[in-house]
PDB file of N, CA and C in Angstrom:
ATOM      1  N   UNK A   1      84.161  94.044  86.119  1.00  0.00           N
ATOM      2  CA  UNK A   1      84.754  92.736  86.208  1.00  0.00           C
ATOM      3  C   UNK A   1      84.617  92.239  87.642  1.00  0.00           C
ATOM      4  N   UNK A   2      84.360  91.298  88.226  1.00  0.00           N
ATOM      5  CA  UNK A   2      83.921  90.802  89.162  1.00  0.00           C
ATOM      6  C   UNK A   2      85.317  89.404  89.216  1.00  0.00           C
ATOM      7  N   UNK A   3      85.755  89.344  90.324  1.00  0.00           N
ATOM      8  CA  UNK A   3      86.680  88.639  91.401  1.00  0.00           C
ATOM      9  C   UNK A   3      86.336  87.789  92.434  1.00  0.00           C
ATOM     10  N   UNK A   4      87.180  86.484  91.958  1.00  0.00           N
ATOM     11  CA  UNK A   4      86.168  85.434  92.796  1.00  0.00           C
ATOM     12  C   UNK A   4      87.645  85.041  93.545  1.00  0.00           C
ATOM     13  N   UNK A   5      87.556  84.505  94.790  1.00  0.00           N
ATOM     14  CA  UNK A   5      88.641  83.834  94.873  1.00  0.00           C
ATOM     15  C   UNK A   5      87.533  82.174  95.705  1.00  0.00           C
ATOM     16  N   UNK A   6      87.797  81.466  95.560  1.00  0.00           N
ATOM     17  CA  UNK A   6      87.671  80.421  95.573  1.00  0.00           C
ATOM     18  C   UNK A   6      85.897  80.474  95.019  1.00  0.00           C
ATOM     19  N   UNK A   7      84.799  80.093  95.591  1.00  0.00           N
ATOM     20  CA  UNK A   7      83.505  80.399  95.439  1.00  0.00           C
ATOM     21  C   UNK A   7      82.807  82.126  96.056  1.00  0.00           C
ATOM     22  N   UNK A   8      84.351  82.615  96.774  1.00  0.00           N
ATOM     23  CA  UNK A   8      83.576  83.619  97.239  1.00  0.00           C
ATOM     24  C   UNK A   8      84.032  84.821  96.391  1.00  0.00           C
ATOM     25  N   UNK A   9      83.055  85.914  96.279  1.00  0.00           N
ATOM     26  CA  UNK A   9      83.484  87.051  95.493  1.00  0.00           C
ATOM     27  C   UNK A   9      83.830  88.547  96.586  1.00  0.00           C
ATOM     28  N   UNK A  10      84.988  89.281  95.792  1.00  0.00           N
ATOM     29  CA  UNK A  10      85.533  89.782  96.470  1.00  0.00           C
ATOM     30  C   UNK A  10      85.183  90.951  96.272  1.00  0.00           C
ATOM     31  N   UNK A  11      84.789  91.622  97.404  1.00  0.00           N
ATOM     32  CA  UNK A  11      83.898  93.107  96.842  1.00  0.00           C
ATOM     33  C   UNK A  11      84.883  94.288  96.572  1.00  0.00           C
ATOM     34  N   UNK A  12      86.249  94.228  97.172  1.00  0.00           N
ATOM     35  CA  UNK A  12      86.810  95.265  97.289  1.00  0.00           C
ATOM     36  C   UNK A  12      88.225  95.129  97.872  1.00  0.00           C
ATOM     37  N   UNK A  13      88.979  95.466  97.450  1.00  0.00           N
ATOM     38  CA  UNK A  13      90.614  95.264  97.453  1.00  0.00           C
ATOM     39  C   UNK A  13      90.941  94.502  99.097  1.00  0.00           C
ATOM     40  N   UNK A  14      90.628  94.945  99.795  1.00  0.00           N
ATOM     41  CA  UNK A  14      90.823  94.481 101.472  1.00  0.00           C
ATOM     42  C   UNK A  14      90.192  93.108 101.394  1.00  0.00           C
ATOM     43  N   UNK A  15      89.120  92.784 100.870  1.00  0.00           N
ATOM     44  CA  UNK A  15      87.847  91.586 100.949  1.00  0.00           C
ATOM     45  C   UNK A  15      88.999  90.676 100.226  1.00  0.00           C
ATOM     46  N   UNK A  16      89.585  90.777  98.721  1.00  0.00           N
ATOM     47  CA  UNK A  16      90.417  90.474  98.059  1.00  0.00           C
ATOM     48  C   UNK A  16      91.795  89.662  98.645  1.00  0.00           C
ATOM     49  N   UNK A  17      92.329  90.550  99.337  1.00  0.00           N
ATOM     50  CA  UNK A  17      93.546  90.041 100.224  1.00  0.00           C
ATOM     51  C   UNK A  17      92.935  89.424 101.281  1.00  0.00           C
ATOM     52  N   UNK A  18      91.920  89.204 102.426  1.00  0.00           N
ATOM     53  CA  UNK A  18      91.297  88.967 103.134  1.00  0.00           C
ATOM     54  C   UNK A  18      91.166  87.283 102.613  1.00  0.00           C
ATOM     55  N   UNK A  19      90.120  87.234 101.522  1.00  0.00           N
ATOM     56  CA  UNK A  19      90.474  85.733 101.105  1.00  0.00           C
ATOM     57  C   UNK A  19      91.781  85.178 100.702  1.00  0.00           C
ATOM     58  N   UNK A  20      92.061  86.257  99.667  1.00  0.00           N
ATOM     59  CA  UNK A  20      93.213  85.513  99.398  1.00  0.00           C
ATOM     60  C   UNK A  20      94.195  85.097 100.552  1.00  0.00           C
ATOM     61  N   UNK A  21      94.390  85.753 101.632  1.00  0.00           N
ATOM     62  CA  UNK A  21      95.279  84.880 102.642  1.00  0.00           C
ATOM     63  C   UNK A  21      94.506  84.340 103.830  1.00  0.00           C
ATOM     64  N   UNK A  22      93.141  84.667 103.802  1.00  0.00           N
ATOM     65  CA  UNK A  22      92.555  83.626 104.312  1.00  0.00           C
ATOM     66  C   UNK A  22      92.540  84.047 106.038  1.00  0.00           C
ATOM     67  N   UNK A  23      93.435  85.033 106.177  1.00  0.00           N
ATOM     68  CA  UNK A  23      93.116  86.003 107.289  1.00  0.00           C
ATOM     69  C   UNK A  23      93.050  87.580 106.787  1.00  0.00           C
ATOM     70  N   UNK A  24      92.472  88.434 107.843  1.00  0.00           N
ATOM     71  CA  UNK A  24      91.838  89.598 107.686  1.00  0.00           C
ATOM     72  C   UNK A  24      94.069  90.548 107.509  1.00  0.00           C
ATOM     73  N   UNK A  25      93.828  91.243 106.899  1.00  0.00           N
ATOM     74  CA  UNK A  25      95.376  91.996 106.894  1.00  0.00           C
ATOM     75  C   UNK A  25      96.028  92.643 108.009  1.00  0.00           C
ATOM     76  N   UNK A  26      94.842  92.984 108.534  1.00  0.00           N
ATOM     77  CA  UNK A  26      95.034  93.517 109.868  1.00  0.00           C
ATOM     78  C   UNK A  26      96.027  92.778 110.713  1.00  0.00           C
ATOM     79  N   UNK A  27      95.648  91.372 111.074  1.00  0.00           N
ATOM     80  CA  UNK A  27      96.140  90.423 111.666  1.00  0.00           C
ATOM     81  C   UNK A  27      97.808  90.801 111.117  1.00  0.00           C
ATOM     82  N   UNK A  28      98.389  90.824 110.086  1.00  0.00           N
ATOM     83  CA  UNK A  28      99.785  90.742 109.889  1.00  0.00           C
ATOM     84  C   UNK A  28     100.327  92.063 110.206  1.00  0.00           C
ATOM     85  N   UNK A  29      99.630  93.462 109.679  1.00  0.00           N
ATOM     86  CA  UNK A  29     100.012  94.649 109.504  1.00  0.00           C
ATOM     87  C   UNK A  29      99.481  95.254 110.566  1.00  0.00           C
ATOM     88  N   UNK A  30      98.751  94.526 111.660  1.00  0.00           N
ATOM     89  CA  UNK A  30      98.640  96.117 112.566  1.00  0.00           C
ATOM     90  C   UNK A  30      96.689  96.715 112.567  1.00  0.00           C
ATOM     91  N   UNK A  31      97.073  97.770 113.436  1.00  0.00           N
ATOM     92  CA  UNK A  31      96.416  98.422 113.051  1.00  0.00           C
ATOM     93  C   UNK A  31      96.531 100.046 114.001  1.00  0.00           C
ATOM     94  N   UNK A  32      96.242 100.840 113.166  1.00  0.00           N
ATOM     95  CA  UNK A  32      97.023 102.249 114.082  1.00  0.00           C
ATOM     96  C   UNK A  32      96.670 102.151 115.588  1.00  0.00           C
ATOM     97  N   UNK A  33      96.727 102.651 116.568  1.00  0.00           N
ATOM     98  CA  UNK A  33      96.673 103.049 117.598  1.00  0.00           C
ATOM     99  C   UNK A  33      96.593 101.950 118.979  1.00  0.00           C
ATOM    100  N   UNK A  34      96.752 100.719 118.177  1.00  0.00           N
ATOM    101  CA  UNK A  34      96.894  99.372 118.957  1.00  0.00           C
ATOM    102  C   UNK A  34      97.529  99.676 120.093  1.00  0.00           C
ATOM    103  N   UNK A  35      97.715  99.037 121.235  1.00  0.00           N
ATOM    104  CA  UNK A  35      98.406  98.898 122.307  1.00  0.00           C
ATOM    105  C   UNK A  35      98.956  97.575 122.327  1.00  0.00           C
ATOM    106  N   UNK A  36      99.648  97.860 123.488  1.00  0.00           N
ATOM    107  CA  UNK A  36     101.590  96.897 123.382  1.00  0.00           C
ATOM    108  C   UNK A  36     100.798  95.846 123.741  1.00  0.00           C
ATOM    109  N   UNK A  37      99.477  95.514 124.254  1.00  0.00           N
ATOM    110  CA  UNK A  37      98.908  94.260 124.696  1.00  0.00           C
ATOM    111  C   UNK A  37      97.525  93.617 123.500  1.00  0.00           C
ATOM    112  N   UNK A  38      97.633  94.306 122.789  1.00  0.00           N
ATOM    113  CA  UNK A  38      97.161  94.013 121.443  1.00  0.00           C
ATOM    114  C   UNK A  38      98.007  93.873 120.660  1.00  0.00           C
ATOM    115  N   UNK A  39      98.787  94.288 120.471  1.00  0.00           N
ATOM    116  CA  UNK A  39     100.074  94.182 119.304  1.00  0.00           C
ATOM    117  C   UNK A  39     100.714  92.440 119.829  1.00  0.00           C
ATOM    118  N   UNK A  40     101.273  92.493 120.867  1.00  0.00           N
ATOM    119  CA  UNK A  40     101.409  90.932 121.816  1.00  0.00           C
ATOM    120  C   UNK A  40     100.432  89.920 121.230  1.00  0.00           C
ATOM    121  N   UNK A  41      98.747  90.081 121.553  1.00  0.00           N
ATOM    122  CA  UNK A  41      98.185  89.428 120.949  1.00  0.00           C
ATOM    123  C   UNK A  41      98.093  89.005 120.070  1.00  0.00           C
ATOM    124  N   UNK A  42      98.041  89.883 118.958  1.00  0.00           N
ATOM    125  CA  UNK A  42      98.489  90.119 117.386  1.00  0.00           C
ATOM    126  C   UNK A  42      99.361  88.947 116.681  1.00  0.00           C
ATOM    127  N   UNK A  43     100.356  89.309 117.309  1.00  0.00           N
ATOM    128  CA  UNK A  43     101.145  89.018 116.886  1.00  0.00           C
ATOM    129  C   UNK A  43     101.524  87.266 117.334  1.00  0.00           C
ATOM    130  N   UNK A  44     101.182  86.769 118.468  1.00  0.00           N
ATOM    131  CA  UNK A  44     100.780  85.700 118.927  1.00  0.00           C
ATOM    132  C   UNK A  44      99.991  84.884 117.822  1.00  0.00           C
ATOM    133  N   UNK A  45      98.385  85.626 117.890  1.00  0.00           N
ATOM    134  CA  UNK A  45      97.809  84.765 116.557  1.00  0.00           C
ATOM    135  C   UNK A  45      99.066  84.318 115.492  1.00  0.00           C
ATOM    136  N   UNK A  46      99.275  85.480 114.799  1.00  0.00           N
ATOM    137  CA  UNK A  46     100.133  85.222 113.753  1.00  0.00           C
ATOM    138  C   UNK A  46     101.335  84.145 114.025  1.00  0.00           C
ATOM    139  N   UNK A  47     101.890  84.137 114.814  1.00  0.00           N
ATOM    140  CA  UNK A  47     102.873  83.253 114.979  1.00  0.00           C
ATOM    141  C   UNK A  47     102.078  81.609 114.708  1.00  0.00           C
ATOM    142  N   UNK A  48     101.061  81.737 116.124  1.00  0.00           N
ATOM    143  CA  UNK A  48     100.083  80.423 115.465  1.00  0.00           C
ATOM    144  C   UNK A  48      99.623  79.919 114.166  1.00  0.00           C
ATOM    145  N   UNK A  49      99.314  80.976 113.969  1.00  0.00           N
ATOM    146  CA  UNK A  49      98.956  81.015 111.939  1.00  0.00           C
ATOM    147  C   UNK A  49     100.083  80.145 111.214  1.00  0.00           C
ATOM    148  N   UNK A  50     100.996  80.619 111.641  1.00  0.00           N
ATOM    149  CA  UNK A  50     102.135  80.535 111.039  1.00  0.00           C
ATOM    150  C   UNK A  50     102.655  78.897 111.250  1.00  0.00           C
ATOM    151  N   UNK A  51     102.206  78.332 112.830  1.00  0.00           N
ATOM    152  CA  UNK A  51     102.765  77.204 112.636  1.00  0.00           C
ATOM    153  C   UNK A  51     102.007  75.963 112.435  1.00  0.00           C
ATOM    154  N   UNK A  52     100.472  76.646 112.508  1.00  0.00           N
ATOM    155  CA  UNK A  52      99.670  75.554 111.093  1.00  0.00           C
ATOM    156  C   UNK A  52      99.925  75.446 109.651  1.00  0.00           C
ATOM    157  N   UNK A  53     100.545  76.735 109.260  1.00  0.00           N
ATOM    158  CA  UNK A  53     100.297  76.660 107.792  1.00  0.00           C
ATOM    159  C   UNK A  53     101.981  77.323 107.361  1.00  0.00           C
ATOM    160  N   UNK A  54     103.019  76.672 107.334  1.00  0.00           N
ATOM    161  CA  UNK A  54     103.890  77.160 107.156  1.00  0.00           C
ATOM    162  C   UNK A  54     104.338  77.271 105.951  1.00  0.00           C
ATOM    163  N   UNK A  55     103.706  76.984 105.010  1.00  0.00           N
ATOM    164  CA  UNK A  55     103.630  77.066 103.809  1.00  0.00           C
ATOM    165  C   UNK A  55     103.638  78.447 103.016  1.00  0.00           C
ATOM    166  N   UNK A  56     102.526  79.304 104.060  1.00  0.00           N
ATOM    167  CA  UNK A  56     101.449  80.394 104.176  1.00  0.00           C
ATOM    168  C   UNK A  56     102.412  81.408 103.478  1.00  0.00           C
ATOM    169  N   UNK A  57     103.388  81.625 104.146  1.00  0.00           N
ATOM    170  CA  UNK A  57     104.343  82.860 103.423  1.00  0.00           C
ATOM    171  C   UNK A  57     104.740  82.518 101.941  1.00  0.00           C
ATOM    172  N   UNK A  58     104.867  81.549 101.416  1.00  0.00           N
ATOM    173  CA  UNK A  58     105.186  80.850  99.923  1.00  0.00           C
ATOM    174  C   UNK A  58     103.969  80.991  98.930  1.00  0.00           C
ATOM    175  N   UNK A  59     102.548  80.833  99.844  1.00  0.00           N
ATOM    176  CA  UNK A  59     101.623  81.059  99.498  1.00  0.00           C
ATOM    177  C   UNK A  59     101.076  82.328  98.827  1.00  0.00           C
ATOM    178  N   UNK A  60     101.612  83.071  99.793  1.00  0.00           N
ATOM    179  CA  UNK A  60     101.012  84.594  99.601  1.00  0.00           C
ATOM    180  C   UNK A  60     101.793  84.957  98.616  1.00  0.00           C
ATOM    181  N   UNK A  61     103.571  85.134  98.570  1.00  0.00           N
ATOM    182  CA  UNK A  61     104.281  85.014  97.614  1.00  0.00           C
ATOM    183  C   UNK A  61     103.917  84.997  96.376  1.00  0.00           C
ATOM    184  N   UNK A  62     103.587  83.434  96.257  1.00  0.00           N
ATOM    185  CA  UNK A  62     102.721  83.286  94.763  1.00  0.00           C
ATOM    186  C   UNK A  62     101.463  83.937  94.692  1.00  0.00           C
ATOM    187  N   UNK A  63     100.695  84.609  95.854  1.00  0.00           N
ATOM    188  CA  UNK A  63      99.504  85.631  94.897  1.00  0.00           C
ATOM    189  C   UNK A  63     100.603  86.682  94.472  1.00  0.00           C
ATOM    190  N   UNK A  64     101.090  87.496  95.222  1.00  0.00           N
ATOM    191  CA  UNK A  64     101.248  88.928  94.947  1.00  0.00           C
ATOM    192  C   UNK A  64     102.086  88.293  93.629  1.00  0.00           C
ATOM    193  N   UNK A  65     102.844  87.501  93.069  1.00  0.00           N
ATOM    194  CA  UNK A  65     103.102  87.239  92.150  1.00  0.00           C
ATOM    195  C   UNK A  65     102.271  87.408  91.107  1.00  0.00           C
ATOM    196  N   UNK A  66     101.533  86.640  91.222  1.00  0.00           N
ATOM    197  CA  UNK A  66      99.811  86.554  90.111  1.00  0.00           C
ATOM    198  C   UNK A  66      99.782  88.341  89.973  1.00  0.00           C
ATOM    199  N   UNK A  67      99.497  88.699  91.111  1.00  0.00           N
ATOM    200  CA  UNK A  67      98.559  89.565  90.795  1.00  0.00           C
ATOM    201  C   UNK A  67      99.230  90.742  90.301  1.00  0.00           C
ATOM    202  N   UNK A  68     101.185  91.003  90.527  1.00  0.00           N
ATOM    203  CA  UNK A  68     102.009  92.108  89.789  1.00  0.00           C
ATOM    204  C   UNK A  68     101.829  91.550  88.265  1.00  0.00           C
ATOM    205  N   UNK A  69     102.087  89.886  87.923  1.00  0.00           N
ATOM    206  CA  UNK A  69     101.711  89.815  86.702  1.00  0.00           C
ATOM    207  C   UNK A  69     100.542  90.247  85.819  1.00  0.00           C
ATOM    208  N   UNK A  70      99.544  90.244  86.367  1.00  0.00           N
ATOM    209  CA  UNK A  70      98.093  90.689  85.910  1.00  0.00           C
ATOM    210  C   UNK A  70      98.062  92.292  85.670  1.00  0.00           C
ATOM    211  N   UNK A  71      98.166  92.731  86.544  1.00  0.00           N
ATOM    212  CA  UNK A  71      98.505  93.990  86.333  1.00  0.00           C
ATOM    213  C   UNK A  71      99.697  94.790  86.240  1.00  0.00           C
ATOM    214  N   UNK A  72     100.512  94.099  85.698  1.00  0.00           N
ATOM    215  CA  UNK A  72     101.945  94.535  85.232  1.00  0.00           C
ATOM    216  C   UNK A  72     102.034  96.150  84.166  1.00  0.00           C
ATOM    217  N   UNK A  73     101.003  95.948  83.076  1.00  0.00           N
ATOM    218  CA  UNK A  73     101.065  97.244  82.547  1.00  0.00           C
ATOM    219  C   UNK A  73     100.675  98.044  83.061  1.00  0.00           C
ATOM    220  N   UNK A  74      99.495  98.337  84.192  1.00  0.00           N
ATOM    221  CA  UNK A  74      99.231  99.268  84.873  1.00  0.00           C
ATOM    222  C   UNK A  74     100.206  99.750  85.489  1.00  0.00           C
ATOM    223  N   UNK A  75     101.093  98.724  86.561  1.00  0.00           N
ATOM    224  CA  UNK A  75     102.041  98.927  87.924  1.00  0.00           C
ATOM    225  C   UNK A  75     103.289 100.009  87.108  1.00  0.00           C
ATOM    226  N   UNK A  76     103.561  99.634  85.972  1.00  0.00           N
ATOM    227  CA  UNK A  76     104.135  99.999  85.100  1.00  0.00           C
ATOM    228  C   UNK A  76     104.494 100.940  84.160  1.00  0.00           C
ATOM    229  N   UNK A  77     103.122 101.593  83.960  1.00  0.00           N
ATOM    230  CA  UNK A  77     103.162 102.225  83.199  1.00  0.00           C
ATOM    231  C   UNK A  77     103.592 103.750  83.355  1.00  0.00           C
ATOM    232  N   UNK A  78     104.919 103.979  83.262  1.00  0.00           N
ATOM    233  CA  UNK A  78     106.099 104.997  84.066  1.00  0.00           C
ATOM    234  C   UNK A  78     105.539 105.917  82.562  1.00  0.00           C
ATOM    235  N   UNK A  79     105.439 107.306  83.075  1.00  0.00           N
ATOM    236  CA  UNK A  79     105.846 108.543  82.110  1.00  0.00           C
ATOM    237  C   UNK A  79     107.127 108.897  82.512  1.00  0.00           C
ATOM    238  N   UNK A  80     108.167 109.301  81.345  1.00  0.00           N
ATOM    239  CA  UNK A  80     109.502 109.914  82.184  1.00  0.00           C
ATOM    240  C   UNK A  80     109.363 111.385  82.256  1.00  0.00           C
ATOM    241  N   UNK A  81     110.014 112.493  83.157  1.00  0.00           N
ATOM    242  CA  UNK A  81     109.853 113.457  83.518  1.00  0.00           C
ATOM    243  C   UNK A  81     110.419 114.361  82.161  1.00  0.00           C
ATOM    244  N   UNK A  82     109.655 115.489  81.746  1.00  0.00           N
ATOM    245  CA  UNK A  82     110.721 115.772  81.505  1.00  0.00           C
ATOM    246  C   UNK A  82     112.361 116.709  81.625  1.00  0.00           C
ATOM    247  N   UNK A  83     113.350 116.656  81.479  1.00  0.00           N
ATOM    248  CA  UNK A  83     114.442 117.579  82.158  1.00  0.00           C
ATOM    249  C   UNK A  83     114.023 118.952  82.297  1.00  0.00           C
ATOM    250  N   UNK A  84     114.828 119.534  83.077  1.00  0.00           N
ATOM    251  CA  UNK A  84     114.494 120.715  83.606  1.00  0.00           C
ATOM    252  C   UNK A  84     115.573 121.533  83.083  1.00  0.00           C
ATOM    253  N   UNK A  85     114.546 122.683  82.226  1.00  0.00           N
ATOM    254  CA  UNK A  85     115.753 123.623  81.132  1.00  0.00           C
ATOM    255  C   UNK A  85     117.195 124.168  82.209  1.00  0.00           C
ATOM    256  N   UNK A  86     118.111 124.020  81.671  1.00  0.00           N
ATOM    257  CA  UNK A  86     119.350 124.283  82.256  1.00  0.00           C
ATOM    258  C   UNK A  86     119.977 125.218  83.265  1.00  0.00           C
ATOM    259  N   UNK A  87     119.013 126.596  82.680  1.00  0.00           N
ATOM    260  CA  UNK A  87     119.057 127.834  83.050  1.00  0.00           C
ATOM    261  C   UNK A  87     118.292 127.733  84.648  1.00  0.00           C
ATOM    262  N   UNK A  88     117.844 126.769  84.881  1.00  0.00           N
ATOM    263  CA  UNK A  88     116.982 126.673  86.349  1.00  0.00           C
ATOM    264  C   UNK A  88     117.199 125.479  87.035  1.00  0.00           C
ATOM    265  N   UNK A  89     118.718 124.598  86.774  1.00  0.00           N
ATOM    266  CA  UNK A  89     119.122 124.233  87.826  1.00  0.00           C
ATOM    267  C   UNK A  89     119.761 124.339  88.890  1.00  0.00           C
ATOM    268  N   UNK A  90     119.508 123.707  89.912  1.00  0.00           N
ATOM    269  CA  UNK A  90     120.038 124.581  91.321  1.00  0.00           C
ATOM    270  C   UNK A  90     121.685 123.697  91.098  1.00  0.00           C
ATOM    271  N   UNK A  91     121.782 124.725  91.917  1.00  0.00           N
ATOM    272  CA  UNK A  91     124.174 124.768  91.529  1.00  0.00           C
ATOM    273  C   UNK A  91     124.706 123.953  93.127  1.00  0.00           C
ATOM    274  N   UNK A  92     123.475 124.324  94.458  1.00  0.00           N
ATOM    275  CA  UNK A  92     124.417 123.950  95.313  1.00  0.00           C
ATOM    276  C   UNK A  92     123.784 124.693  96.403  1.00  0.00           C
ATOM    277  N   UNK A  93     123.720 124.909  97.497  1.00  0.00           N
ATOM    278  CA  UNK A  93     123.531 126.110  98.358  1.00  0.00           C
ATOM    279  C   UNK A  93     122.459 127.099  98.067  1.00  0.00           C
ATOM    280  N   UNK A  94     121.468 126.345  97.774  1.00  0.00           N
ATOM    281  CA  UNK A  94     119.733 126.914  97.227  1.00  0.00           C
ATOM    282  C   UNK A  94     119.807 127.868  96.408  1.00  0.00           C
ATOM    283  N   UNK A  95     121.421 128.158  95.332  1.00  0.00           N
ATOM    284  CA  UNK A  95     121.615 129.133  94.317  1.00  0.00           C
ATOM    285  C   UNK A  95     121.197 128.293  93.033  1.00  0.00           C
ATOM    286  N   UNK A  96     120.813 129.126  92.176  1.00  0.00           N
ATOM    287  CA  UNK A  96     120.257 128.856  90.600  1.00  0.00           C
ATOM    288  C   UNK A  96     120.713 129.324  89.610  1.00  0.00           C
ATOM    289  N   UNK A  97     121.225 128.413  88.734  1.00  0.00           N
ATOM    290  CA  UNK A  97     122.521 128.880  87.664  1.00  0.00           C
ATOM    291  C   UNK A  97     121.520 129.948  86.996  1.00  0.00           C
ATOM    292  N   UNK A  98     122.438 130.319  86.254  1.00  0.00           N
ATOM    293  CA  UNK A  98     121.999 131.383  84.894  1.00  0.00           C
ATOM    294  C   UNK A  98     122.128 130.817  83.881  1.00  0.00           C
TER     295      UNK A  98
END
């Protein structure tokens, strides 16, 4: 199945969110080993982002909306455990009934 978001197609879950908010994810979330003068930066853009398009957070909102709906039976689809026979629950103080 192939994923388009506007004319462009989305190769792969990151590419996906990437259009869909129209900045790279990075930009909101980081990225490991950043420094306090990249993170500053960072986070600067974003603020800018933010006060062209203030909409943007309402925006995104309504994807991740879409997209828990779309895949709702997957996100969903819970097995329950099953209980653990009686004789091998723990009592308290890393002891195990009989």
């Amino acid at each position: 199945m192939r994923t388009y978001i506007g004319t462009r197609e989305a190769l792969s879950t990151d590419e996906f969110i990437e259009l869909a908010l129209g900045t790279p994810i990075e930009l909101w979330l980081g990225v490991e080993g950043e420094s306090a003068e990249e993170r500053a930066a960072r986070l600067d853009a974003a603020r800018d982002i933010l006060a062209d398009y203030p909409n943007l957070p309402d925006d995104i909102s309504q994807v991740a909306a879409q997209v828990i709906e779309a895949h709702a039976p997957e996100l969903f689809n819970v097995v329950p455990l099953a209980p653990r026979p009686a004789s091998r629950r723990r009592t308290g103080k890393g002891r195990v009934a009989a």
